[in-house]
PDB file of N, CA and C in Angstrom:
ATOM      1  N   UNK A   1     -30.043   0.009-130.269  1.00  0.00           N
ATOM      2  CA  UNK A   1     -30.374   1.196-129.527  1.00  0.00           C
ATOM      3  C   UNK A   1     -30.219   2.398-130.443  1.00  0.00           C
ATOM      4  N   UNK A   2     -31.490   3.454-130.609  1.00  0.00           N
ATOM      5  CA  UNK A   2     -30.813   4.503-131.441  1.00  0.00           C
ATOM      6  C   UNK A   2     -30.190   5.444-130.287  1.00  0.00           C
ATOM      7  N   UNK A   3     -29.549   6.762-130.858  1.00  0.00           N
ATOM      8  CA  UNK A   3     -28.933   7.522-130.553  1.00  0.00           C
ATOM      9  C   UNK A   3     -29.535   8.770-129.561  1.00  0.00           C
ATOM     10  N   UNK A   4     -31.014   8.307-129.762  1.00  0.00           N
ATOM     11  CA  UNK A   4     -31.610   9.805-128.475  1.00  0.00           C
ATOM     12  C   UNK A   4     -31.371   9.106-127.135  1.00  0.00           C
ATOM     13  N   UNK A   5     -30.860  10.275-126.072  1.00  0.00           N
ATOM     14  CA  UNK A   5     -30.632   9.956-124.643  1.00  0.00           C
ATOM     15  C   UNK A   5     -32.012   8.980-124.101  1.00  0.00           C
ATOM     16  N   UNK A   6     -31.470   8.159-123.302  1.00  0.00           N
ATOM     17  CA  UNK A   6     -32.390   7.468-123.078  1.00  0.00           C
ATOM     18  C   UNK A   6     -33.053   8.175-121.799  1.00  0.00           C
ATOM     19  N   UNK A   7     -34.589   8.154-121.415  1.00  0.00           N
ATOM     20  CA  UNK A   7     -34.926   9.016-120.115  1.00  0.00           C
ATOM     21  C   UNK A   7     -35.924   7.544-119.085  1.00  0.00           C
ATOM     22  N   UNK A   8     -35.248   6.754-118.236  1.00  0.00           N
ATOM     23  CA  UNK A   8     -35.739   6.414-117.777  1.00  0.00           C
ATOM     24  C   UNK A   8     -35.395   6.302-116.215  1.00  0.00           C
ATOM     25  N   UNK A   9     -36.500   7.050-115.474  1.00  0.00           N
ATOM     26  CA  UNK A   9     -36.588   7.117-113.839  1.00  0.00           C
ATOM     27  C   UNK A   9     -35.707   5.922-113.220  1.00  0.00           C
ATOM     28  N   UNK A  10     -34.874   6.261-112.688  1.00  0.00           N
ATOM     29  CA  UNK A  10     -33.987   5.157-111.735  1.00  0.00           C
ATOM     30  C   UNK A  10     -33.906   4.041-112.473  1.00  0.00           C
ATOM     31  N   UNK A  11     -33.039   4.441-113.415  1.00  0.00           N
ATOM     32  CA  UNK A  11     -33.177   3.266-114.685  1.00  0.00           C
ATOM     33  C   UNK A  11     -31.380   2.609-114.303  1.00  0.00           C
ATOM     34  N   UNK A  12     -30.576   3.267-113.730  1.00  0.00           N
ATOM     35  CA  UNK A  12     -29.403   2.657-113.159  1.00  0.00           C
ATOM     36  C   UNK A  12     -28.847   1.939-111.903  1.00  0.00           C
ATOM     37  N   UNK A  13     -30.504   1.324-111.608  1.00  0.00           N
ATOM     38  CA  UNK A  13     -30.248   0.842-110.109  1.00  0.00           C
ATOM     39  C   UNK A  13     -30.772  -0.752-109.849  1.00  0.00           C
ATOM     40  N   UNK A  14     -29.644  -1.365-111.443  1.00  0.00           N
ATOM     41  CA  UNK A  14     -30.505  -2.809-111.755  1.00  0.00           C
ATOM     42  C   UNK A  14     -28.591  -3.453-111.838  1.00  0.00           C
ATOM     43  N   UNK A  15     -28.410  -4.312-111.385  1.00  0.00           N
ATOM     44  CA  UNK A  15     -27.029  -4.923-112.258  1.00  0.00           C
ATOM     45  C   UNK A  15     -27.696  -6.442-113.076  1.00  0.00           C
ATOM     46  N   UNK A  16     -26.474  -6.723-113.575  1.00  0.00           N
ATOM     47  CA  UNK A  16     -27.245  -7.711-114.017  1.00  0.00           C
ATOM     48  C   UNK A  16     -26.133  -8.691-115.005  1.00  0.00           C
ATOM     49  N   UNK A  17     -25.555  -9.837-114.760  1.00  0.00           N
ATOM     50  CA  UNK A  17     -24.381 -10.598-114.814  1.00  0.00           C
ATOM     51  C   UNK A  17     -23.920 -10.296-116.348  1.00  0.00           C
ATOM     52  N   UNK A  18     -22.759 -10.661-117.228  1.00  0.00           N
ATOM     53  CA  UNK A  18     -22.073 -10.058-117.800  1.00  0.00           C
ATOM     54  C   UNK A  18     -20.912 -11.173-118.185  1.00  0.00           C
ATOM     55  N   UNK A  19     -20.392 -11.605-118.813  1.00  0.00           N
ATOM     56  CA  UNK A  19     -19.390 -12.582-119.173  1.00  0.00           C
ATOM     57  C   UNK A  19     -17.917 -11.741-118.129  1.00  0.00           C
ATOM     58  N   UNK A  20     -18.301 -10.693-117.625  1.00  0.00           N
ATOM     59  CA  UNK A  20     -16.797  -9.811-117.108  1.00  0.00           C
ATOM     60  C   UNK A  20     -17.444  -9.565-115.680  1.00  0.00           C
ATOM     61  N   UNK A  21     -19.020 -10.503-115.118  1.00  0.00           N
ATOM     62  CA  UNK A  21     -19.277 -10.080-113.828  1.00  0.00           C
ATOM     63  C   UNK A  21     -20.484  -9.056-113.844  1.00  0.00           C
ATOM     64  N   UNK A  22     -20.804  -9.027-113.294  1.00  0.00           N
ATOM     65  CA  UNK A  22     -22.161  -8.237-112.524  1.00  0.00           C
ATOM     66  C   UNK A  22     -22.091  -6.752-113.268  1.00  0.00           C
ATOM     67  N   UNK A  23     -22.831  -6.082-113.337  1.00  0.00           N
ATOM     68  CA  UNK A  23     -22.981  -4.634-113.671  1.00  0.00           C
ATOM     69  C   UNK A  23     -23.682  -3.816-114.038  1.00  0.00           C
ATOM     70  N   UNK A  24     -23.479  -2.773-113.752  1.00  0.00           N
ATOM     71  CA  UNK A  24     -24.890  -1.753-113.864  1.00  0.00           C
ATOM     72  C   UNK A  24     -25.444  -1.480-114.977  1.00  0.00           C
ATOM     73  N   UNK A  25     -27.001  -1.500-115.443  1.00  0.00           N
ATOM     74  CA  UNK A  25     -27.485  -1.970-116.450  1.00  0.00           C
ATOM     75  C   UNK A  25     -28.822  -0.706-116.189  1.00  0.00           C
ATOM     76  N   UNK A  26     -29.558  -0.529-117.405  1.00  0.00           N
ATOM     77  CA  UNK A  26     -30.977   0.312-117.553  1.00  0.00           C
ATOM     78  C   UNK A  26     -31.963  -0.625-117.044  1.00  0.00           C
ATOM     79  N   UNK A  27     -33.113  -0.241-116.737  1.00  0.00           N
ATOM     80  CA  UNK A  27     -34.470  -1.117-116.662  1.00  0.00           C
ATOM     81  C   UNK A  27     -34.505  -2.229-118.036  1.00  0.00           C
ATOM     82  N   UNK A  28     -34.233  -1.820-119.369  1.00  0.00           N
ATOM     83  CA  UNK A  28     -33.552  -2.357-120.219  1.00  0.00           C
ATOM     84  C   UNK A  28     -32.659  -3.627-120.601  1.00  0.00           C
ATOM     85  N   UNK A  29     -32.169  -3.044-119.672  1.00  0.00           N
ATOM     86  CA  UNK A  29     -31.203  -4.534-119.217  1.00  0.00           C
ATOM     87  C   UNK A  29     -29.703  -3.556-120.365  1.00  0.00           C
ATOM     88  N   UNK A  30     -29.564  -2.700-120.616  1.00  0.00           N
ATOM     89  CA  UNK A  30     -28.814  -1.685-121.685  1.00  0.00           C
ATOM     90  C   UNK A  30     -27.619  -1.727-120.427  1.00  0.00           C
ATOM     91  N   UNK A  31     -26.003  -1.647-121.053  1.00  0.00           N
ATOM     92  CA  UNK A  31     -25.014  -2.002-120.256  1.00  0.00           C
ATOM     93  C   UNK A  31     -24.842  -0.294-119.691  1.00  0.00           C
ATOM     94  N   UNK A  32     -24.446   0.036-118.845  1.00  0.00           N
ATOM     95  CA  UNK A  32     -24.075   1.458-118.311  1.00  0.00           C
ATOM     96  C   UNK A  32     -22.443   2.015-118.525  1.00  0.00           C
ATOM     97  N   UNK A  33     -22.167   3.119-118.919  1.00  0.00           N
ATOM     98  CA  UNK A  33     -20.920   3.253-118.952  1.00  0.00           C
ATOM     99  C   UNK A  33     -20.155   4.525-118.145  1.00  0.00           C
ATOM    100  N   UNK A  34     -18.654   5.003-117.806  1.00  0.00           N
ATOM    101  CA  UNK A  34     -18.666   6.229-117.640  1.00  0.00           C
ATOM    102  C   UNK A  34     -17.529   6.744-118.288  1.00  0.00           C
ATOM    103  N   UNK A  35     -17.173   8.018-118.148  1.00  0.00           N
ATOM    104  CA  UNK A  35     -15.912   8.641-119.423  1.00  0.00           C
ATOM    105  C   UNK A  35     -14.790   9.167-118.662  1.00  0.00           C
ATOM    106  N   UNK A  36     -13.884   8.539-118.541  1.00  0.00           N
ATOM    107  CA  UNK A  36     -12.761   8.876-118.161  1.00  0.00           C
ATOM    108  C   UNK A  36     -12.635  10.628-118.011  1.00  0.00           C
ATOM    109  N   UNK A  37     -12.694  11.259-118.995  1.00  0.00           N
ATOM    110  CA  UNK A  37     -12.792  12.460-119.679  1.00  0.00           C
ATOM    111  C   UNK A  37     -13.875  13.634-118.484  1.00  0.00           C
ATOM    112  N   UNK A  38     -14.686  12.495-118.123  1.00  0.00           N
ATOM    113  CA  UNK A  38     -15.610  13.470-117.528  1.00  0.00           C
ATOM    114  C   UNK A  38     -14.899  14.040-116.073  1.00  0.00           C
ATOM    115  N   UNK A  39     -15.440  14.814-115.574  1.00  0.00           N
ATOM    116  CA  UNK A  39     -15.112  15.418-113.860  1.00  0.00           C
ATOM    117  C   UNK A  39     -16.092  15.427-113.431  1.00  0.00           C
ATOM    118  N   UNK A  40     -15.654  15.169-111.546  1.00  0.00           N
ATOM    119  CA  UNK A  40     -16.744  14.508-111.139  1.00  0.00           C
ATOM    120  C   UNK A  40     -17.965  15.516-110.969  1.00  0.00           C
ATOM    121  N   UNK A  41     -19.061  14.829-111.255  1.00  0.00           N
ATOM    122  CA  UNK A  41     -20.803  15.546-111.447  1.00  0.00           C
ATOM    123  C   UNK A  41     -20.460  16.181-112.382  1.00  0.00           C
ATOM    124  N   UNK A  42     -19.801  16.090-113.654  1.00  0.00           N
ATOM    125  CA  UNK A  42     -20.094  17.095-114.997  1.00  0.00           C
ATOM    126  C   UNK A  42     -19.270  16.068-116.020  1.00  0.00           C
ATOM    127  N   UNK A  43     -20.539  16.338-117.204  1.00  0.00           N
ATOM    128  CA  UNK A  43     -20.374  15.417-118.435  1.00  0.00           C
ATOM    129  C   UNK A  43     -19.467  16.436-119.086  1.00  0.00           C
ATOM    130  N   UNK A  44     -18.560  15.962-120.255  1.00  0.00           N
ATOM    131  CA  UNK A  44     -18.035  16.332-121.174  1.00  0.00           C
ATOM    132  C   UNK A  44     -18.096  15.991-122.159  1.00  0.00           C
ATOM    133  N   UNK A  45     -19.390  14.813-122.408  1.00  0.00           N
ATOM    134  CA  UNK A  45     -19.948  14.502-123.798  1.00  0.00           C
ATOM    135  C   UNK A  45     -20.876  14.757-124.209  1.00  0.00           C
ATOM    136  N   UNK A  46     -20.370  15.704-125.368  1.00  0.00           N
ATOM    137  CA  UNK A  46     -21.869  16.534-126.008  1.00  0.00           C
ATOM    138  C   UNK A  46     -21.613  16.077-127.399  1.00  0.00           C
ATOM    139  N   UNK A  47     -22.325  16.873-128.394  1.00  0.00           N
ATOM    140  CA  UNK A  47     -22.538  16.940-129.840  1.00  0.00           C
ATOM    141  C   UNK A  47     -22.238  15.583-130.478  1.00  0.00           C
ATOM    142  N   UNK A  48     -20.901  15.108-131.203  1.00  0.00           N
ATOM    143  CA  UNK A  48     -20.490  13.662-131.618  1.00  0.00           C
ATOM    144  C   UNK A  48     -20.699  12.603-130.564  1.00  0.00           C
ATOM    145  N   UNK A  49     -20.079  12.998-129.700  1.00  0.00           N
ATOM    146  CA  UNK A  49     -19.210  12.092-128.459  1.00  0.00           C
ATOM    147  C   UNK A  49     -20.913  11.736-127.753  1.00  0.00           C
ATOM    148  N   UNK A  50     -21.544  12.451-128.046  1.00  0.00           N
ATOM    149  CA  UNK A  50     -22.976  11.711-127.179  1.00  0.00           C
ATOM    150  C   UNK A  50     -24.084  11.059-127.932  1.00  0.00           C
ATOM    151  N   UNK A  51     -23.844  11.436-129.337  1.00  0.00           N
ATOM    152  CA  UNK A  51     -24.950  10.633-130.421  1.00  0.00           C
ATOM    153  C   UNK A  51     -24.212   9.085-130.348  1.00  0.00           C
ATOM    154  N   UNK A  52     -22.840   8.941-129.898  1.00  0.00           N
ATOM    155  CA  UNK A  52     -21.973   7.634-129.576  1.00  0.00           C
ATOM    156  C   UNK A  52     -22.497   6.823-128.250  1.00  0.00           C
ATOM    157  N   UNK A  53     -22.273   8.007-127.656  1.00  0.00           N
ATOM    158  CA  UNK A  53     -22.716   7.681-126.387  1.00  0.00           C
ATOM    159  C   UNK A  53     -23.866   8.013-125.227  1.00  0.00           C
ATOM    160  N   UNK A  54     -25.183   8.276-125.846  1.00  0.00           N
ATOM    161  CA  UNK A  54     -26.246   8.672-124.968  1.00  0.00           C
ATOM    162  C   UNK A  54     -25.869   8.895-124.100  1.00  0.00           C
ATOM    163  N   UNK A  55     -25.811  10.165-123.253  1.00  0.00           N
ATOM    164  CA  UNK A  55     -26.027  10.442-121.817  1.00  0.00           C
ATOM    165  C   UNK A  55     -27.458   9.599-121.426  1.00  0.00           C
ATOM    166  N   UNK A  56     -27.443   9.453-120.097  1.00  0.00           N
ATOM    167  CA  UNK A  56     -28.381   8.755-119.876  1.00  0.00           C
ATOM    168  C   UNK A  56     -29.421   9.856-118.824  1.00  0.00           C
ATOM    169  N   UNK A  57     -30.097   9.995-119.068  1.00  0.00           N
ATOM    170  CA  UNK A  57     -30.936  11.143-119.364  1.00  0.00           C
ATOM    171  C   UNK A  57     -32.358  10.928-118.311  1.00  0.00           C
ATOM    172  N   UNK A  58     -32.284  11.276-117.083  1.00  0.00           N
ATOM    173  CA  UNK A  58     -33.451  11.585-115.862  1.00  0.00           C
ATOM    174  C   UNK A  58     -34.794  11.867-116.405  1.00  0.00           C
ATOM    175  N   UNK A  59     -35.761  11.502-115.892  1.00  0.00           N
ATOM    176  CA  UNK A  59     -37.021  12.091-116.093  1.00  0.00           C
ATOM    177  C   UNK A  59     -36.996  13.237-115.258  1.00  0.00           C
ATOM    178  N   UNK A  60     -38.404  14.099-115.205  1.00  0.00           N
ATOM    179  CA  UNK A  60     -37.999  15.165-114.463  1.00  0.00           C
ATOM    180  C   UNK A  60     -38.418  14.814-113.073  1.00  0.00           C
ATOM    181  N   UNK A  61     -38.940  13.919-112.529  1.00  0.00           N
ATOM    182  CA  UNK A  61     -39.492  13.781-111.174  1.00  0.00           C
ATOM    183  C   UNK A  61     -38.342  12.986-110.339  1.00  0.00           C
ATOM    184  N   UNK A  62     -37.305  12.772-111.118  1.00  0.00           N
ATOM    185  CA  UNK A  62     -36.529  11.577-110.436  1.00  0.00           C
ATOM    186  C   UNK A  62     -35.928  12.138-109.206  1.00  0.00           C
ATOM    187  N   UNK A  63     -35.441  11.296-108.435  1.00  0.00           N
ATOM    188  CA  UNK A  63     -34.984  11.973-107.628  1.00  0.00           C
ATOM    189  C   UNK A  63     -33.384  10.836-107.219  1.00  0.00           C
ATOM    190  N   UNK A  64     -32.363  11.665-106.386  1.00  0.00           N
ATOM    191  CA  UNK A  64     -31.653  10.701-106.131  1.00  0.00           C
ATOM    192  C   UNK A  64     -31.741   9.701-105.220  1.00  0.00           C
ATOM    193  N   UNK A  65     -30.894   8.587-104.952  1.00  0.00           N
ATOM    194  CA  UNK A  65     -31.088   7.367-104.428  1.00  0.00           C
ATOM    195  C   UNK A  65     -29.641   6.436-104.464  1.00  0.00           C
ATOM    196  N   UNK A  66     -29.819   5.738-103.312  1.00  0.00           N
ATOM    197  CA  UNK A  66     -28.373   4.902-103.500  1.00  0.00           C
ATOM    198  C   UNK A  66     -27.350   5.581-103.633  1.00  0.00           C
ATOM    199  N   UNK A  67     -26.738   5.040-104.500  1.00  0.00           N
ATOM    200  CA  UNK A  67     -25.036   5.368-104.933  1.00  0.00           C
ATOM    201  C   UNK A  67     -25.550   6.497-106.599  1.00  0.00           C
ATOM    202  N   UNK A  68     -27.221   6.818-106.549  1.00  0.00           N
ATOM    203  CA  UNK A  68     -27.316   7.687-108.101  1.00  0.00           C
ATOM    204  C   UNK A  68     -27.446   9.183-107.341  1.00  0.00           C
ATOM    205  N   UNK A  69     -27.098   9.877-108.139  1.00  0.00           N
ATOM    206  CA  UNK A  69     -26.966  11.332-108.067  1.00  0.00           C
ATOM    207  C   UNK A  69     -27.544  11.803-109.410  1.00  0.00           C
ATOM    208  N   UNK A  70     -27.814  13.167-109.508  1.00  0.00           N
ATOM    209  CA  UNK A  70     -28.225  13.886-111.038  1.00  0.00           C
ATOM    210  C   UNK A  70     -27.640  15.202-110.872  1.00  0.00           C
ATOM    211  N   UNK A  71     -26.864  15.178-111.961  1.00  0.00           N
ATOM    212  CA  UNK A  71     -26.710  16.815-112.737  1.00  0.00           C
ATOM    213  C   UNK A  71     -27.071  17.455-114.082  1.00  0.00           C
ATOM    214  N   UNK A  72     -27.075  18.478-114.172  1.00  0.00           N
ATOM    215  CA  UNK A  72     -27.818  19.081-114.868  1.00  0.00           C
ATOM    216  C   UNK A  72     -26.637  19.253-116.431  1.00  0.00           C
ATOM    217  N   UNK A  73     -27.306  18.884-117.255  1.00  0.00           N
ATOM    218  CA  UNK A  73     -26.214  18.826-118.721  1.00  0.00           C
ATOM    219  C   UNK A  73     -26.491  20.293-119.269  1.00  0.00           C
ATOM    220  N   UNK A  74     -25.847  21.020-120.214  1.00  0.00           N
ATOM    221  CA  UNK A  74     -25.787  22.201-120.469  1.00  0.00           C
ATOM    222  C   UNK A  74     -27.200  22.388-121.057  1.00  0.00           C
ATOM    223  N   UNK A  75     -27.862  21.587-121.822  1.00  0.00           N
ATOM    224  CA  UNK A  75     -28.733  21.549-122.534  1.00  0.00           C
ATOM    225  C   UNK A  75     -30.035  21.759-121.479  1.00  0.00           C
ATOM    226  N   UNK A  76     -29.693  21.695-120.204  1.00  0.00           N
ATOM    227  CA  UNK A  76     -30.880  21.783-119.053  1.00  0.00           C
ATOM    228  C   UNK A  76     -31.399  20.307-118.293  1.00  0.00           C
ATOM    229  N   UNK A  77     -31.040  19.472-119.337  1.00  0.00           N
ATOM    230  CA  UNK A  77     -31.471  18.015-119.127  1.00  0.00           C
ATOM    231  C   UNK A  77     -30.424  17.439-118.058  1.00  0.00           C
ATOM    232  N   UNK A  78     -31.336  16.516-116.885  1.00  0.00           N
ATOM    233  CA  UNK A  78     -30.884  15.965-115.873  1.00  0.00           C
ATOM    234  C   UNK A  78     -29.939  14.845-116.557  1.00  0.00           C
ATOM    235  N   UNK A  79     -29.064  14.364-115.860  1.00  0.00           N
ATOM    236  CA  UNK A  79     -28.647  12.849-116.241  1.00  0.00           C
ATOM    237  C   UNK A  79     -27.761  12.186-115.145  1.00  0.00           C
ATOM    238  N   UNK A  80     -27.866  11.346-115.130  1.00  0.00           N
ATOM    239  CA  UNK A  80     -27.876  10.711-113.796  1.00  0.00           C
ATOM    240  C   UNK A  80     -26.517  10.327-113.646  1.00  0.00           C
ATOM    241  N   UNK A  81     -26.026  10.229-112.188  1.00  0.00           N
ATOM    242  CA  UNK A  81     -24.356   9.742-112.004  1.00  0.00           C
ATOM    243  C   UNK A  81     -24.733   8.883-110.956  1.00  0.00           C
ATOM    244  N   UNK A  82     -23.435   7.820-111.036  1.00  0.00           N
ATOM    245  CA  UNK A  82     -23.068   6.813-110.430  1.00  0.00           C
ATOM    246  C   UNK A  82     -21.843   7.128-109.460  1.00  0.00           C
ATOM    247  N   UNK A  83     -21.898   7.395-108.381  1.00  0.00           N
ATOM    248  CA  UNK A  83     -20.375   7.658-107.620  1.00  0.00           C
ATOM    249  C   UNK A  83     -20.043   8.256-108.190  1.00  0.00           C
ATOM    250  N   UNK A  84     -21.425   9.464-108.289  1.00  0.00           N
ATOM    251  CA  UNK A  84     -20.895  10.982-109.132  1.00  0.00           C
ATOM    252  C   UNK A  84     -20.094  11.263-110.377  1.00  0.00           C
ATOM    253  N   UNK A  85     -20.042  10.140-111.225  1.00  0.00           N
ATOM    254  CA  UNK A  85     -20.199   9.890-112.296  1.00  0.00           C
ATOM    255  C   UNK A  85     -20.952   9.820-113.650  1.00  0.00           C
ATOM    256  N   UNK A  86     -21.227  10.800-114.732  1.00  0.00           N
ATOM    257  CA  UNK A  86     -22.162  10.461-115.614  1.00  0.00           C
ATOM    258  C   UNK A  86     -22.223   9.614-116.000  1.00  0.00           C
ATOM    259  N   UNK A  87     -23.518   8.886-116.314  1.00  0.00           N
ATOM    260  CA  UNK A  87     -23.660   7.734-116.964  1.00  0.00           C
ATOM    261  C   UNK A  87     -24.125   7.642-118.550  1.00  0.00           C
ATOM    262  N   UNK A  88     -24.091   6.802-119.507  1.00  0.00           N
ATOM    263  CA  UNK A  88     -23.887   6.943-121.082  1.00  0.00           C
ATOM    264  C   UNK A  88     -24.327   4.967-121.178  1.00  0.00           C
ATOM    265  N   UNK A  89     -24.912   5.286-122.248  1.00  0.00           N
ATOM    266  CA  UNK A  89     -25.010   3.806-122.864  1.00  0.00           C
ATOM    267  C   UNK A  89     -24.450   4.035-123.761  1.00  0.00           C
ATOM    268  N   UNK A  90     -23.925   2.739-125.047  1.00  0.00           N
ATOM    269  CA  UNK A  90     -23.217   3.106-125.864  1.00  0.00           C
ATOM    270  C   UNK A  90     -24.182   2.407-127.295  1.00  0.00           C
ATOM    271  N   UNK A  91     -24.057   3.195-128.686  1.00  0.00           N
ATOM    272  CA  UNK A  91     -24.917   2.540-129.614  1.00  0.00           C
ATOM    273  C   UNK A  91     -24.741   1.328-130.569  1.00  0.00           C
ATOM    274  N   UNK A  92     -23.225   0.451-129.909  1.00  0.00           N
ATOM    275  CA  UNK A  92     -22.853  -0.392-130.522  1.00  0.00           C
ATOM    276  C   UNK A  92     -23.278  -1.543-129.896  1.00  0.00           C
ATOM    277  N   UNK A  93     -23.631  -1.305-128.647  1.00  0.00           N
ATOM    278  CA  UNK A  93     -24.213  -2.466-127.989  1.00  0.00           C
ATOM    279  C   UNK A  93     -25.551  -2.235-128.616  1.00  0.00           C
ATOM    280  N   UNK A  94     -26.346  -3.495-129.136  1.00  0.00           N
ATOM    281  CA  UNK A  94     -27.571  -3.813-130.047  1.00  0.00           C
ATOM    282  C   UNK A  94     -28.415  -5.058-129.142  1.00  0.00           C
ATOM    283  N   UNK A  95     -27.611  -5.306-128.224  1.00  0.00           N
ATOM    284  CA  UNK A  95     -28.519  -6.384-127.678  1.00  0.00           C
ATOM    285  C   UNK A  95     -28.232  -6.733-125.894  1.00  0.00           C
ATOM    286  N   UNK A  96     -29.497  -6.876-125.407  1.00  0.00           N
ATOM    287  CA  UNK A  96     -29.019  -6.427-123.757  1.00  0.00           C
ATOM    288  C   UNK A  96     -27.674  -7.735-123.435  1.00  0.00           C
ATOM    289  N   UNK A  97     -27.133  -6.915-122.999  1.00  0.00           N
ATOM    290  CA  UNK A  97     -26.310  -8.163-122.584  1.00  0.00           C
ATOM    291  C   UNK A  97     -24.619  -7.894-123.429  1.00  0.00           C
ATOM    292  N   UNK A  98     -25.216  -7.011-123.946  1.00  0.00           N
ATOM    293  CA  UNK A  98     -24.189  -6.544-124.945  1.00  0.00           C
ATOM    294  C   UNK A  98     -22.883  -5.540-124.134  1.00  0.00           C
ATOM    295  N   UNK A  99     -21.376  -5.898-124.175  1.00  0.00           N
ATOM    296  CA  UNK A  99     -20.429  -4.653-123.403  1.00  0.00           C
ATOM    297  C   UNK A  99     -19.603  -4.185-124.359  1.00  0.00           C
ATOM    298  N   UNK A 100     -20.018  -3.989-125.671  1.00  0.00           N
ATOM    299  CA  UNK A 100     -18.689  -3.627-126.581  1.00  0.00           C
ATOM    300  C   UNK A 100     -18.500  -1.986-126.147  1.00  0.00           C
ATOM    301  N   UNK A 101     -18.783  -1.570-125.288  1.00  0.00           N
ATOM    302  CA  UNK A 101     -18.197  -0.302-125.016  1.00  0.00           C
ATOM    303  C   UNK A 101     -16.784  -0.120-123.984  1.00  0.00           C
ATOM    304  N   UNK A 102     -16.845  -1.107-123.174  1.00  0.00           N
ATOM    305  CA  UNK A 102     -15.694  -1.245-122.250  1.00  0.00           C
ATOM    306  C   UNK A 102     -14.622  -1.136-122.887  1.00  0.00           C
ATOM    307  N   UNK A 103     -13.675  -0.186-122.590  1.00  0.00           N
ATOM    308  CA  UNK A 103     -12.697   0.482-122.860  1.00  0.00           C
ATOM    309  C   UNK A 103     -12.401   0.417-124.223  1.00  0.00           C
ATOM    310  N   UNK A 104     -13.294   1.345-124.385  1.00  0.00           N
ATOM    311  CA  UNK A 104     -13.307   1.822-125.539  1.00  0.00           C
ATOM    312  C   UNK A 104     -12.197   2.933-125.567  1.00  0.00           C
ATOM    313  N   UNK A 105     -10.908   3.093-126.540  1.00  0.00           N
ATOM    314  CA  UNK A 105      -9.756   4.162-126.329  1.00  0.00           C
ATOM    315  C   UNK A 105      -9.335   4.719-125.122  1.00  0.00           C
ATOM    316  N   UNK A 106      -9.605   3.344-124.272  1.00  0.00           N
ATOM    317  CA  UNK A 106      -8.844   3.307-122.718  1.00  0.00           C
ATOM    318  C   UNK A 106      -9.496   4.481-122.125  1.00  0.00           C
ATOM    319  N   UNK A 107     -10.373   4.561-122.576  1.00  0.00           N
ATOM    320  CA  UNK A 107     -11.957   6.055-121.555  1.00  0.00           C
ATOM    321  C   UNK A 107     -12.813   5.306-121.296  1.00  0.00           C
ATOM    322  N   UNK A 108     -13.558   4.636-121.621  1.00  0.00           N
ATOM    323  CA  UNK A 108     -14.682   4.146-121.606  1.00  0.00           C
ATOM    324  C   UNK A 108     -14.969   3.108-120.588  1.00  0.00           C
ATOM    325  N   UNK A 109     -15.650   3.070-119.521  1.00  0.00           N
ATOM    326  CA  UNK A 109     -15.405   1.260-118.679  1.00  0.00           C
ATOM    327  C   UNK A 109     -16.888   1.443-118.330  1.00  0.00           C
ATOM    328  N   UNK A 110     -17.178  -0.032-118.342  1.00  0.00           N
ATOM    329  CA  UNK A 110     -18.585  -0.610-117.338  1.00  0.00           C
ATOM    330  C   UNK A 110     -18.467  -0.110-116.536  1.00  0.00           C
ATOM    331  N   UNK A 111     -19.693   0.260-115.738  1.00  0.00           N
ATOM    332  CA  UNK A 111     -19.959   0.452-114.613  1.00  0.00           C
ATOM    333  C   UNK A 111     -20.475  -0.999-113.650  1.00  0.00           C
ATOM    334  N   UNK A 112     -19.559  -0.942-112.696  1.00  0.00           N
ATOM    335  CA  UNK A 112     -20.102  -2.603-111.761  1.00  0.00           C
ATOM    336  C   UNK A 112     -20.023  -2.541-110.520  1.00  0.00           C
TER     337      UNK A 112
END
C-alpha cells in the first residue's frame, strides 16, 4: 500500500475474517484501524503519523451509513469514522489479509 489516503466511498462497511476474527476491512480487503490518541469525531494524525497511517479518506458524495460517520480533517478532506472513530490503514500491511498494525505502541487496534 503506498502512503496517499486512500478515498474509497463506503469502503469501511466490508469485514472480513482475520487469524484474530472478523474485521473491518476497505473494498480492498486493506485491514482498518483506529488511534487511541484520537477524540471522538477528530483525527490527531497528521504530517508523519499519517504518511504511517493513511487516514482513510471519503469521496465527496459519500454519505453516512451504519455504524460510519465522516469528519472533516484540517486539510478539508472528509474521512470516515467507525463508532465515531477515525479510521487509518496502516503501510506495513502489504497484503490483504495483512494486521501488523494492531497495537502498534499500545494505540493502534483493529477495528472488528
Amino acid at each position: 500500500m503506498d502512503s496517499a489516503p486512500l478515498s474509497i466511498e463506503h469502503a469501511p462497511n466490508r469485514s472480513a475474517p482475520r487469524p484474530i476474527g472478523r474485521v473491518v476491512t476497505t473494498v480492498a480487503s486493506a485491514t482498518l484501524y483506529t488511534f487511541d490518541d484520537d477524540q471522538k469525531g477528530e483525527s490527531s494524525c497528521y504530517d508523519d503519523c499519517a504518511k504511517h497511517w493513511p487516514p482513510l479518506i471519503a469521496l465527496s458524495t459519500a454519505k453516512a451509513h451504519w455504524r460510519m460517520s465522516l469528519t472533516r480533517r484540517t486539510d478539508g478532506q472528509r474521512q470516515w469514522l467507525y463508532d465515531g472513530k477515525p479510521l487509518y490503514t496502516y503501510v506495513n500491511d502489504t497484503m490483504p489479509g495483512d494486521i501488523n498494525g494492531d497495537n502498534v505502541g499500545n494505540a493502534w487496534h483493529v477495528v472488528r
